[in-house]
Each structure stands twice: as C-alpha cells, then as structure tokens.
C-alpha atoms as a PDB file:
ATOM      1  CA  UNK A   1     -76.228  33.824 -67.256  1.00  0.00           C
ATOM      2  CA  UNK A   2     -78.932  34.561 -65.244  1.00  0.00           C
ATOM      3  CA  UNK A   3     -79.261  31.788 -63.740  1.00  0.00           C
ATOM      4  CA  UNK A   4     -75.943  31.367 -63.188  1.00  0.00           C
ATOM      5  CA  UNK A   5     -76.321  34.821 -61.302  1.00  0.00           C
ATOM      6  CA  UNK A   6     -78.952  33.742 -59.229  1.00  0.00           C
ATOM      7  CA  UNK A   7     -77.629  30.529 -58.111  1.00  0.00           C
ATOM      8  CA  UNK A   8     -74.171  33.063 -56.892  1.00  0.00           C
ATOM      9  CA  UNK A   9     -76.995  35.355 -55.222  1.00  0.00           C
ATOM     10  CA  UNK A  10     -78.504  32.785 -53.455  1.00  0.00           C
ATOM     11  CA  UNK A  11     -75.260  29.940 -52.650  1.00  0.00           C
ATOM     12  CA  UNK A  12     -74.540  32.822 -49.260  1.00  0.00           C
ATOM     13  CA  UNK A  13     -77.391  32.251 -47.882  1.00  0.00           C
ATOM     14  CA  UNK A  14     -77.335  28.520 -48.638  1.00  0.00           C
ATOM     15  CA  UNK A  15     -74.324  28.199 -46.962  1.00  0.00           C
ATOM     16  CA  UNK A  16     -75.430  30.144 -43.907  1.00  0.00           C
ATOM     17  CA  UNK A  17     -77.986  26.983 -43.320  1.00  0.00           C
ATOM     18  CA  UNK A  18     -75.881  24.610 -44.267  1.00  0.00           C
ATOM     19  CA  UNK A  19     -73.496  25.864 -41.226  1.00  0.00           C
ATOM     20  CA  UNK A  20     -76.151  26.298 -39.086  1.00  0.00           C
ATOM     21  CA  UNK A  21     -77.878  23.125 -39.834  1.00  0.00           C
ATOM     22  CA  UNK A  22     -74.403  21.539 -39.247  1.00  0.00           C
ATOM     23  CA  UNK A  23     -73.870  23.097 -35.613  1.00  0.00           C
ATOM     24  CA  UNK A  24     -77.388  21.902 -34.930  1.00  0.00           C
ATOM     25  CA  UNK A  25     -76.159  18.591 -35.981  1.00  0.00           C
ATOM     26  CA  UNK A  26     -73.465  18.271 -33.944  1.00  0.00           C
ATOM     27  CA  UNK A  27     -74.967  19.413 -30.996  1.00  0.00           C
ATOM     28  CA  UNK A  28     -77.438  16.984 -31.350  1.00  0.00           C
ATOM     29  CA  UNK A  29     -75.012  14.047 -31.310  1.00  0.00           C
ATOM     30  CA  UNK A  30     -73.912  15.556 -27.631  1.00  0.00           C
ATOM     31  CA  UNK A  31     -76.644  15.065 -25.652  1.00  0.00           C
ATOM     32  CA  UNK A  32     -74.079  15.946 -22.543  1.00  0.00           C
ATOM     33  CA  UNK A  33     -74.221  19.418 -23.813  1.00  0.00           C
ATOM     34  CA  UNK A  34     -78.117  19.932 -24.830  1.00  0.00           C
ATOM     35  CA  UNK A  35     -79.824  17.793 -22.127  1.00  0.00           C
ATOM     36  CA  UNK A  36     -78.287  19.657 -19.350  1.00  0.00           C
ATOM     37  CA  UNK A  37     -78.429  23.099 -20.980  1.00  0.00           C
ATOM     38  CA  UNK A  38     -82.127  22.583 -21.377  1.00  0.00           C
ATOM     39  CA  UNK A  39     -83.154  20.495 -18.081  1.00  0.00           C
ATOM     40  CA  UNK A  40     -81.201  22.461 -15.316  1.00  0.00           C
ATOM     41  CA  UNK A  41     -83.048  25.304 -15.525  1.00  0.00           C
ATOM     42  CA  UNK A  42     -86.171  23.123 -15.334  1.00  0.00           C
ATOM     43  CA  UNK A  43     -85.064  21.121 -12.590  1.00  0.00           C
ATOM     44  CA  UNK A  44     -83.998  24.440 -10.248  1.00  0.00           C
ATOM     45  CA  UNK A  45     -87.316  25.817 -11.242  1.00  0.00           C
ATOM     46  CA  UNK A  46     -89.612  22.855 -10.278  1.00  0.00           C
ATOM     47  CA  UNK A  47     -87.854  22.199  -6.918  1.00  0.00           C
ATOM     48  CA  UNK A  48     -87.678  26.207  -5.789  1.00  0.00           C
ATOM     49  CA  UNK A  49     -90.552  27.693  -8.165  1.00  0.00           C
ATOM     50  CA  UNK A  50     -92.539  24.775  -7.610  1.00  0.00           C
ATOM     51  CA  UNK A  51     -92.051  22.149  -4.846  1.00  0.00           C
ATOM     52  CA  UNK A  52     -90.529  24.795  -2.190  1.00  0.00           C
ATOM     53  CA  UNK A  53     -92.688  28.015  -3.006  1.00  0.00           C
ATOM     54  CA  UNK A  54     -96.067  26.994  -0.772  1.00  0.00           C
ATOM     55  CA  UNK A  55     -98.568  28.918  -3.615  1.00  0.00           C
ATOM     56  CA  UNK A  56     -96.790  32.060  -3.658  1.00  0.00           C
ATOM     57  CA  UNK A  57     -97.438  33.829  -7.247  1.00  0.00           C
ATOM     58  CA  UNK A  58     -95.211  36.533  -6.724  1.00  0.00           C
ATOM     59  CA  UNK A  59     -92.099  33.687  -5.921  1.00  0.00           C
ATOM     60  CA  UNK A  60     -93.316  31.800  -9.113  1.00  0.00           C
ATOM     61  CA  UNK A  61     -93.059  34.976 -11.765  1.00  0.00           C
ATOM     62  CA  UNK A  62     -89.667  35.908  -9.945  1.00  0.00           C
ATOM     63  CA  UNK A  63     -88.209  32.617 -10.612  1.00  0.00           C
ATOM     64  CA  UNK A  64     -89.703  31.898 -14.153  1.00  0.00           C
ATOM     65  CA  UNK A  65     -87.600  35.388 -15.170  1.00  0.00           C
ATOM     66  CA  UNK A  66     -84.562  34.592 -13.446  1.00  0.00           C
ATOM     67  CA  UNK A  67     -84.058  31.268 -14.093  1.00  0.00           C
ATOM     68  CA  UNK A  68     -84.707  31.505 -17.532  1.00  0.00           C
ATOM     69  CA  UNK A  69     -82.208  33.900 -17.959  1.00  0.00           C
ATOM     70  CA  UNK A  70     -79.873  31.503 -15.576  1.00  0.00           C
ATOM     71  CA  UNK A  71     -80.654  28.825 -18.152  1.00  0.00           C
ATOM     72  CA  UNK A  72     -79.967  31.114 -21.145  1.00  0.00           C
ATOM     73  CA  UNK A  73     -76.446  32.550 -19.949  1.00  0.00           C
ATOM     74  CA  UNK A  74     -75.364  28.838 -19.226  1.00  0.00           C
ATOM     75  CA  UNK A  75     -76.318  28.124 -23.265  1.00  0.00           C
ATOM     76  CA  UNK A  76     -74.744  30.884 -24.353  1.00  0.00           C
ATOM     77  CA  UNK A  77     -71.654  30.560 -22.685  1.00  0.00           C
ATOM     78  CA  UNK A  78     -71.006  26.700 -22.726  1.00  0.00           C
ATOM     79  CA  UNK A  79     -72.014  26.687 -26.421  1.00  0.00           C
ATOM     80  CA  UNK A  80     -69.433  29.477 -27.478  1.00  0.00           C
ATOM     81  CA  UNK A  81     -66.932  28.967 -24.896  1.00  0.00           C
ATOM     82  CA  UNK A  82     -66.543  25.157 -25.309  1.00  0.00           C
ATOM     83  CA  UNK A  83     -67.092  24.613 -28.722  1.00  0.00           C
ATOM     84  CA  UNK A  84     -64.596  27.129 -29.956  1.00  0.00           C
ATOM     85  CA  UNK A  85     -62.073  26.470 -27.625  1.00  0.00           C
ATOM     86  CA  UNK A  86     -62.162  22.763 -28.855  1.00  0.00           C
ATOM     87  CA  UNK A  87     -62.476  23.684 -32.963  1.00  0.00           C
ATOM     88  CA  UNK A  88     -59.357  26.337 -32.060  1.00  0.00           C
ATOM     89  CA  UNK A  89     -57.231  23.330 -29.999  1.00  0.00           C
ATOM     90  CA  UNK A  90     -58.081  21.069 -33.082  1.00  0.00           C
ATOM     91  CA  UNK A  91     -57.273  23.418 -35.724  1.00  0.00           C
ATOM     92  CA  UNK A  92     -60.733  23.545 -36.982  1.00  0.00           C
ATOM     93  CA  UNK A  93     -60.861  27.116 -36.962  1.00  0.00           C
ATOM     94  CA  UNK A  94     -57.790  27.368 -39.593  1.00  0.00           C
ATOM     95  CA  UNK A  95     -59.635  25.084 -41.591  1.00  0.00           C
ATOM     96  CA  UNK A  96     -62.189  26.966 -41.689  1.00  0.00           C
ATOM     97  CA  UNK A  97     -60.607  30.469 -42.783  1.00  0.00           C
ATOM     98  CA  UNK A  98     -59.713  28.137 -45.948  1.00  0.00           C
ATOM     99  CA  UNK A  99     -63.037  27.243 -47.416  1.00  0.00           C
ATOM    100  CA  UNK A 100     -65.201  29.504 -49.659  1.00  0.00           C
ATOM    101  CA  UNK A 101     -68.082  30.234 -46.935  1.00  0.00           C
ATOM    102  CA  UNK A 102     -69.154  33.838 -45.983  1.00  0.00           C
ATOM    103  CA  UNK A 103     -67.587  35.194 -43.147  1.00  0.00           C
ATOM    104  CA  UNK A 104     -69.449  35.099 -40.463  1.00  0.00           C
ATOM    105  CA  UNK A 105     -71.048  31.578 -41.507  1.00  0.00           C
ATOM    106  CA  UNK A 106     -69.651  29.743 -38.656  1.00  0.00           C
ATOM    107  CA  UNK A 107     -70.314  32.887 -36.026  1.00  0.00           C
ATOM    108  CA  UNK A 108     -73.739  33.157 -37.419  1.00  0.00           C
ATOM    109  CA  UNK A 109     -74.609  29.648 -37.210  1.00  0.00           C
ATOM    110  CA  UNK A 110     -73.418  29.007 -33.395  1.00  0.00           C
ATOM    111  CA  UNK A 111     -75.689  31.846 -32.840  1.00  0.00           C
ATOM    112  CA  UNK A 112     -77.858  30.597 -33.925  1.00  0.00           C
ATOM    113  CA  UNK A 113     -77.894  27.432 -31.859  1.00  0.00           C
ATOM    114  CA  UNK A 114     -77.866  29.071 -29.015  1.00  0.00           C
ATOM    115  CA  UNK A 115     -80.977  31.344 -29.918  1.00  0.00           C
ATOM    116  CA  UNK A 116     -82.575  28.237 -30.531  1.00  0.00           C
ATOM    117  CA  UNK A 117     -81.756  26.777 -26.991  1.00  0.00           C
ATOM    118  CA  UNK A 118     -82.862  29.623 -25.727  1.00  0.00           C
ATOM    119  CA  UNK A 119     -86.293  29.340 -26.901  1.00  0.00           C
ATOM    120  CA  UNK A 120     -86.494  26.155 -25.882  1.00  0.00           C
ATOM    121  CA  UNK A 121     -85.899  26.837 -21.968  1.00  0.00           C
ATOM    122  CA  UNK A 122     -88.154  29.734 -22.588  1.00  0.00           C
ATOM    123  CA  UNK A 123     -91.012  27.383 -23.791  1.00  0.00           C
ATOM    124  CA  UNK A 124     -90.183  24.386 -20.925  1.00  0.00           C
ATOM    125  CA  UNK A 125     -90.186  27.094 -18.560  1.00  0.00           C
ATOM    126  CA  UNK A 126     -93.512  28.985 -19.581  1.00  0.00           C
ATOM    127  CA  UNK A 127     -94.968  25.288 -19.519  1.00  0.00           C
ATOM    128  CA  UNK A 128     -93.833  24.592 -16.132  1.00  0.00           C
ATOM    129  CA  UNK A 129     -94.796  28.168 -14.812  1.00  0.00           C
ATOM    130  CA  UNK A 130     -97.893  28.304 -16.487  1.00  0.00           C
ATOM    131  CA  UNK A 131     -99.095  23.850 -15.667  1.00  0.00           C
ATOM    132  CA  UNK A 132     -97.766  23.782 -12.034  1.00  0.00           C
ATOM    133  CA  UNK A 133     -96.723  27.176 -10.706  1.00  0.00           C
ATOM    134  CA  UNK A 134    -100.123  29.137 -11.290  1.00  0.00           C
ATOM    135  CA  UNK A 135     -98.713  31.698 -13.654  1.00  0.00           C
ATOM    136  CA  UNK A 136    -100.360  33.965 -15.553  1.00  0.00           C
ATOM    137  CA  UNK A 137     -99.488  36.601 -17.823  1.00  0.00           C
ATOM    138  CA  UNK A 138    -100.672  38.609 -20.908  1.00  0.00           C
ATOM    139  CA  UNK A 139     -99.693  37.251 -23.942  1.00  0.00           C
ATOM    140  CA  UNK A 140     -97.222  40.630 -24.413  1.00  0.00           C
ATOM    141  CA  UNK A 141     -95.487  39.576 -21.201  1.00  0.00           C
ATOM    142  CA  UNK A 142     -94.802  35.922 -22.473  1.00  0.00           C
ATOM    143  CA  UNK A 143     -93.529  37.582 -25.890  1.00  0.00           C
ATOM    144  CA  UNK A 144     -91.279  40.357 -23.937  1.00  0.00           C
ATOM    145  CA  UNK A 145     -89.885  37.784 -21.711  1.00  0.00           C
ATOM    146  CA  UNK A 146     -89.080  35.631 -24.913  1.00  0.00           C
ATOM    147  CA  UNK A 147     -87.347  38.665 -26.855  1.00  0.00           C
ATOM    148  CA  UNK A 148     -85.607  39.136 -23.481  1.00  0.00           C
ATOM    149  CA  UNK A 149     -84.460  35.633 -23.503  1.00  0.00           C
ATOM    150  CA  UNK A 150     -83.217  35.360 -27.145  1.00  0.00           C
ATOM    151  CA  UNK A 151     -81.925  38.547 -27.629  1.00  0.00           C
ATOM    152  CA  UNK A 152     -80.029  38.041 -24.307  1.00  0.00           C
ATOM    153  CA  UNK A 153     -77.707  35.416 -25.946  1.00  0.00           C
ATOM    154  CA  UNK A 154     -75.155  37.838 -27.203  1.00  0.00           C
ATOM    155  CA  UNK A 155     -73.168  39.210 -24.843  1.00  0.00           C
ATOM    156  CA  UNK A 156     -72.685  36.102 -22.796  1.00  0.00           C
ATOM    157  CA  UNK A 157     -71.967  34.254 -26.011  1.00  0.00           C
ATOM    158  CA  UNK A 158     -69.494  37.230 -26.144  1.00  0.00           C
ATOM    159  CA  UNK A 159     -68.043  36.414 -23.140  1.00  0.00           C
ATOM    160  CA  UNK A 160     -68.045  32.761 -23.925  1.00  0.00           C
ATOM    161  CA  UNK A 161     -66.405  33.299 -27.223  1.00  0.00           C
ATOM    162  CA  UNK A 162     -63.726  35.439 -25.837  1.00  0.00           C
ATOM    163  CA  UNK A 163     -62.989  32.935 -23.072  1.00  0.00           C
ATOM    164  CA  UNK A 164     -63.130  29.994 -25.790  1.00  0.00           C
ATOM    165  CA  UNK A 165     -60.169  31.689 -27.437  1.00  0.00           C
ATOM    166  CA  UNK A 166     -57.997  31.795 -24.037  1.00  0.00           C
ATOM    167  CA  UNK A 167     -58.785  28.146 -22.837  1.00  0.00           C
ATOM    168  CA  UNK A 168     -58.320  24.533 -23.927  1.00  0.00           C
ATOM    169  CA  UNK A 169     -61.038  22.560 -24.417  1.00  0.00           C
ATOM    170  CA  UNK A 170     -60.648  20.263 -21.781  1.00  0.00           C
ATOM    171  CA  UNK A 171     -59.924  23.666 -19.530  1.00  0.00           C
ATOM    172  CA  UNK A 172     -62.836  25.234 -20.980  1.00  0.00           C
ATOM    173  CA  UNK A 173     -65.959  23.478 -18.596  1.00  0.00           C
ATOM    174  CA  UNK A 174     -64.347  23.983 -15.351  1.00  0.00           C
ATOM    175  CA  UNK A 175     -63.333  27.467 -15.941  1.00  0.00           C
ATOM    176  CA  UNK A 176     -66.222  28.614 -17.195  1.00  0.00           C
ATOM    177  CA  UNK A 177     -67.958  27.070 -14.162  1.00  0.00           C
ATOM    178  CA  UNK A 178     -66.118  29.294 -11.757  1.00  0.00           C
ATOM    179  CA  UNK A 179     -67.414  32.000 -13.780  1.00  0.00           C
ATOM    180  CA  UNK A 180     -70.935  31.345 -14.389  1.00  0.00           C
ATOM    181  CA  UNK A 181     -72.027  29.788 -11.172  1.00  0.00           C
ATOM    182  CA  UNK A 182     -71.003  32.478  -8.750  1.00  0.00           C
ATOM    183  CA  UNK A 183     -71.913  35.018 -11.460  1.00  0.00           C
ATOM    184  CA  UNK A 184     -75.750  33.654 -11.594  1.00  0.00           C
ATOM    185  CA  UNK A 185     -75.921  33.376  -7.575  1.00  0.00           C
ATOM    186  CA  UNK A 186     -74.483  37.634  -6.921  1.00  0.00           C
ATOM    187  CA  UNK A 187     -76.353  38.740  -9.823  1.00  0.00           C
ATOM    188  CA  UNK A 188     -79.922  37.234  -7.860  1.00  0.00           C
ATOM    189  CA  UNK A 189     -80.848  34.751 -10.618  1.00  0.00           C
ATOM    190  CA  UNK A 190     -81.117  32.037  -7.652  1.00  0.00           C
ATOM    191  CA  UNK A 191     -82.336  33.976  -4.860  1.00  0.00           C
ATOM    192  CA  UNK A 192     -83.757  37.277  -4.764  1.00  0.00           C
ATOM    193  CA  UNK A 193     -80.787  40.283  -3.819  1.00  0.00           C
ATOM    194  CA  UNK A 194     -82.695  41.362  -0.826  1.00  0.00           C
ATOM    195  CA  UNK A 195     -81.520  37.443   1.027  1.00  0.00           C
ATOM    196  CA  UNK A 196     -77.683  38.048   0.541  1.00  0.00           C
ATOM    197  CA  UNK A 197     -75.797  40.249   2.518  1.00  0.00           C
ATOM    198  CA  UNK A 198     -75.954  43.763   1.721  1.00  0.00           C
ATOM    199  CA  UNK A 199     -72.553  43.954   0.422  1.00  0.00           C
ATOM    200  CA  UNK A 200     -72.993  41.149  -1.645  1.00  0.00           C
ATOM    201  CA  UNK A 201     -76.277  43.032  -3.344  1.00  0.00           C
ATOM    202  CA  UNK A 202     -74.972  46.044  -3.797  1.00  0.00           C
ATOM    203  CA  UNK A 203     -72.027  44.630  -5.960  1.00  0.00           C
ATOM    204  CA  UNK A 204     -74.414  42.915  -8.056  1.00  0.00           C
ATOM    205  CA  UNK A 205     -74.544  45.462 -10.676  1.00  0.00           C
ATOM    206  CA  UNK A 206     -71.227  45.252 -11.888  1.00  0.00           C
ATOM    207  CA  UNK A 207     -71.982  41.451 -13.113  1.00  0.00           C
ATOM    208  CA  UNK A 208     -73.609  41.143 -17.215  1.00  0.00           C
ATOM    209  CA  UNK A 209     -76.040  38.689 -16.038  1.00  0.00           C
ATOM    210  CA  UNK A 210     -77.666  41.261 -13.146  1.00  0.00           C
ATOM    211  CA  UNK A 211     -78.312  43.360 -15.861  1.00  0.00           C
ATOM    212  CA  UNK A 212     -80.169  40.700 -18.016  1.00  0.00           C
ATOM    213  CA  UNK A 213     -81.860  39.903 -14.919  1.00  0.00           C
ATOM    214  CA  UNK A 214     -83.528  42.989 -14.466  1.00  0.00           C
ATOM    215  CA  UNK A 215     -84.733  43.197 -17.964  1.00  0.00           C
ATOM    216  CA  UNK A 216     -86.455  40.166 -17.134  1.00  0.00           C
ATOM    217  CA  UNK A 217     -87.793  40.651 -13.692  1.00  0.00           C
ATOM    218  CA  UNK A 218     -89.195  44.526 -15.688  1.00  0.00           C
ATOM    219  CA  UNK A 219     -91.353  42.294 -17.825  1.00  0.00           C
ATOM    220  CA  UNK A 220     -92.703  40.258 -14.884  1.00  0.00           C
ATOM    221  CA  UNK A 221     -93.068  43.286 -12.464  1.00  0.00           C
ATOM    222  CA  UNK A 222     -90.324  42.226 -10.208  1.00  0.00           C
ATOM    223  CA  UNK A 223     -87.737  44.226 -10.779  1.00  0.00           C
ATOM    224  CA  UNK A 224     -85.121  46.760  -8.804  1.00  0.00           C
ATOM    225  CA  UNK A 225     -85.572  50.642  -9.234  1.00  0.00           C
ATOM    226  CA  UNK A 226     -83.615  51.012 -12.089  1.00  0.00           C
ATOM    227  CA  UNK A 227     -83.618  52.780 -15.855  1.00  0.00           C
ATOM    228  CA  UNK A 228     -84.103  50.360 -18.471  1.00  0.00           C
ATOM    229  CA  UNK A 229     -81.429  52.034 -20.811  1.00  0.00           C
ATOM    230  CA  UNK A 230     -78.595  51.474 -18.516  1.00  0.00           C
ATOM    231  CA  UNK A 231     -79.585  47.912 -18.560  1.00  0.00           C
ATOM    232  CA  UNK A 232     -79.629  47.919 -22.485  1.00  0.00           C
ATOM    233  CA  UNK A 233     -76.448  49.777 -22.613  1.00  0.00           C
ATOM    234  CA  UNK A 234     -74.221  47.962 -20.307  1.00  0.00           C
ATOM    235  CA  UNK A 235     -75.529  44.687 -22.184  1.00  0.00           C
ATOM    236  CA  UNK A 236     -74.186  46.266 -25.043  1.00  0.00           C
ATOM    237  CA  UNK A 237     -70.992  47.134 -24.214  1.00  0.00           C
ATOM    238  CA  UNK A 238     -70.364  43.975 -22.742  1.00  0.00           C
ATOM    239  CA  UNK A 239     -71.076  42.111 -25.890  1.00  0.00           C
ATOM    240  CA  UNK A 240     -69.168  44.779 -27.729  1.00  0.00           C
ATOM    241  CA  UNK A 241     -66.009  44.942 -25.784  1.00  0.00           C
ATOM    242  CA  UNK A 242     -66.039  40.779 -25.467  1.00  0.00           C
ATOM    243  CA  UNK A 243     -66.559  40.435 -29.268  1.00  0.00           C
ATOM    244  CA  UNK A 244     -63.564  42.878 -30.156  1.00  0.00           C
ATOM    245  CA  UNK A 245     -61.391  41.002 -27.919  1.00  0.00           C
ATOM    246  CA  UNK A 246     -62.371  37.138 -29.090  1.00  0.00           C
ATOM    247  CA  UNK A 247     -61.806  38.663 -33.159  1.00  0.00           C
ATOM    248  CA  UNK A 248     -58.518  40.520 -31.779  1.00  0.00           C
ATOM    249  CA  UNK A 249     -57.372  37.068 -30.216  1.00  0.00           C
ATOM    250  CA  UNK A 250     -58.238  35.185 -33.105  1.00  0.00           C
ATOM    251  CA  UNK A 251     -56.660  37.442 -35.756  1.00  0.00           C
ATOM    252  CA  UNK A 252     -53.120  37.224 -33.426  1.00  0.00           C
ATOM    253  CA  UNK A 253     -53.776  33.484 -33.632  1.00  0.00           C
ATOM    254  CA  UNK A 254     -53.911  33.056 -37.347  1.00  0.00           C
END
C-alpha cells in the first residue's frame, strides 16, 4: 500500500513532464515555428545593434533589452495563440478534458515551452551583445534581464491564449501579426520612443509590451521616468484579465 501510495503521489507530477516533454516534442518537429521565434530577434539585433550602431554602447544595451523582449512576446504569443487555436479547430482540446491528467497539465506544459524559448533568445542575445556589440554588464544585470525575460511570458501568452480561442488556426498567424508587429514598433522595442512622433510616444503606455519594455530597459539603465510597480501591475492585470477571458471562452465552448 505504500507503494501503491507513492506511485499516486508522484504519477501528477509525472504527467506534468510527460506533457511538457510532449509540447517540446512537437515543437521540435516544426522548425517553422522555433527557428524563426529564436533567429528574428537575432537577426534585428545584429543588423541594428550590431552592423548599423557605429560603436555606440549605450545603442547596444538599449537594443539587447528591447529586442529580447520583442523576441520573447513573439514566443509567447505565436506559441499560445497558434497552437491552441489549431488543438481547439481539431478537437484536441475536448480530447483532452477526457483523459486522467491534472488540470492544468497541458497549460503548464505550453508554458513551459515558451519559458524555455525565452531563455534561449535571452542566451543568443547575451552572446551576440556580449561577442560583437561590446556589452558589458554585472552578472546581477544579466540575471535581472533573464528573470525579466522569462517571467515576461505570461501575459502575452495570456493574450495569445485568449486570441487562440477566437481564431482558426489558419486565421491565427496573420492576425496575430497585425497585433504584434505594430504593438512591438509603438511600444519602442524597435526604435527608441523619443524617434516617433510625439503622439505616437505618448500612446505607448497603453500597449502590454511598453510596459515589459521598461522593465527591461530599468535593468540596463535605459529606461523612461517611470515607477516600477505600475509596470508590474499593469503586467498583471493584463495577464489576469486575458487568462479569465481564454478559461471563460473555453468553458462556453465545451
């Protein structure tokens, strides 16, 4: 019996990796989805932080923030957004609600996918920065900018989830397109605020990923005049308020 009990305490948890291990998996066999996720951010990076910046360290840390956020909202989104409007067109979803796995299993592990992507453009970025850009920071800043990066997953996997229950998944890429391009460029994650328009700047705050932004540019010393709590709570209301409304969708849907 106690065995028995053990192996019941332990078979959540086993199924937790065995869902995440599976979303790794099958993200793996799309290299259209990882190999861009992962190699856009580089590419803007070398070509602005890099090949167009003429030595200028203060250009280099700017860019290493922002477009490591740009890279990690473009993750977050496309991995929730796509994937579950696909496994919701397909009726994977239902399935799903049917087999004896935690709840949360399947949240949980897409999480954690895109956690682990964002690492990963943290690390090619820090390389890039740090081999060809003349970056340097203390070993705090490099960890802060990390947490930033990870922990900056949810609410635009929020917002990804949310749209992923509206969309099909053929719909789903385009749309979120119009979204997240024009939401990286007026939030200042391509260019710094003070080059568009001053309308256009001002606005910014009212976009998720200005927000994220400034958390990063605070680590690198680059940021706006601004408190970081209201950062921290508008982050968290987004992924709040986005989360409600994917589970609300979801629940009408069953």
């Amino acid at each position: 019996m106690d065995a028995l009990a053990q192996v019941r305490m332990h078979s959540p948890w086993r199924s937790y990796l065995l869902e995440a291990k599976c979303e790794f998996m099958r993200l793996l066999r799309e290299p259209a989805f990882g190999v861009p996720v992962v190699a856009f951010p580089a590419l803007f990076y070398l070509l602005f932080g890099v090949v167009l910046n003429k030595g200028s360290a203060g250009a280099a840390q700017y860019l290493l923030a922002t477009y490591g956020v740009f890279g990690v909202i473009g993750a977050a989104m496309f991995g929730f957004g796509v994937t579950v409007a696909t496994d919701r067109e397909q009726g994977y979803l239902r399935l799903k609600r049917t087999l004896p796995v935690p709840v949360g299993a399947f949240l949980l592990a897409k999480m954690a996918m895109a956690a682990l992507f964002a690492i990963l453009i943290s690390l090619v970025l820090a390389l890039l920065a740090s081999a060809l850009a003349g970056v340097s920071l203390a070993a705090s800043q490099w960890a802060l900018l990390l947490l930033v990066n990870v922990l900056g997953v949810l609410p635009f996997a929020a917002i990804g989830m949310y749209f992923g229950t509206l969309l099909s998944g053929n719909a789903a890429p385009a749309l979120l397109n119009v979204l997240y391009l024009p939401m990286a460029f007026l939030s200042g994650l391509w260019l710094p605020l003070s080059m568009l328009p001053d309308f256009l700047a001002r606005i910014a705050p009212a976009w998720p990923a200005y927000h994220l932004g400034q958390l990063a540019l605070k680590v690198v010393g680059h940021d706006e005049v601004g408190a970081t709590w209201l950062h921290l709570l508008v982050l968290a209301v987004v992924t709040a308020a986005f989360f409600a409304l994917a589970q609300r969708r979801l629940s009408a849907s069953e």
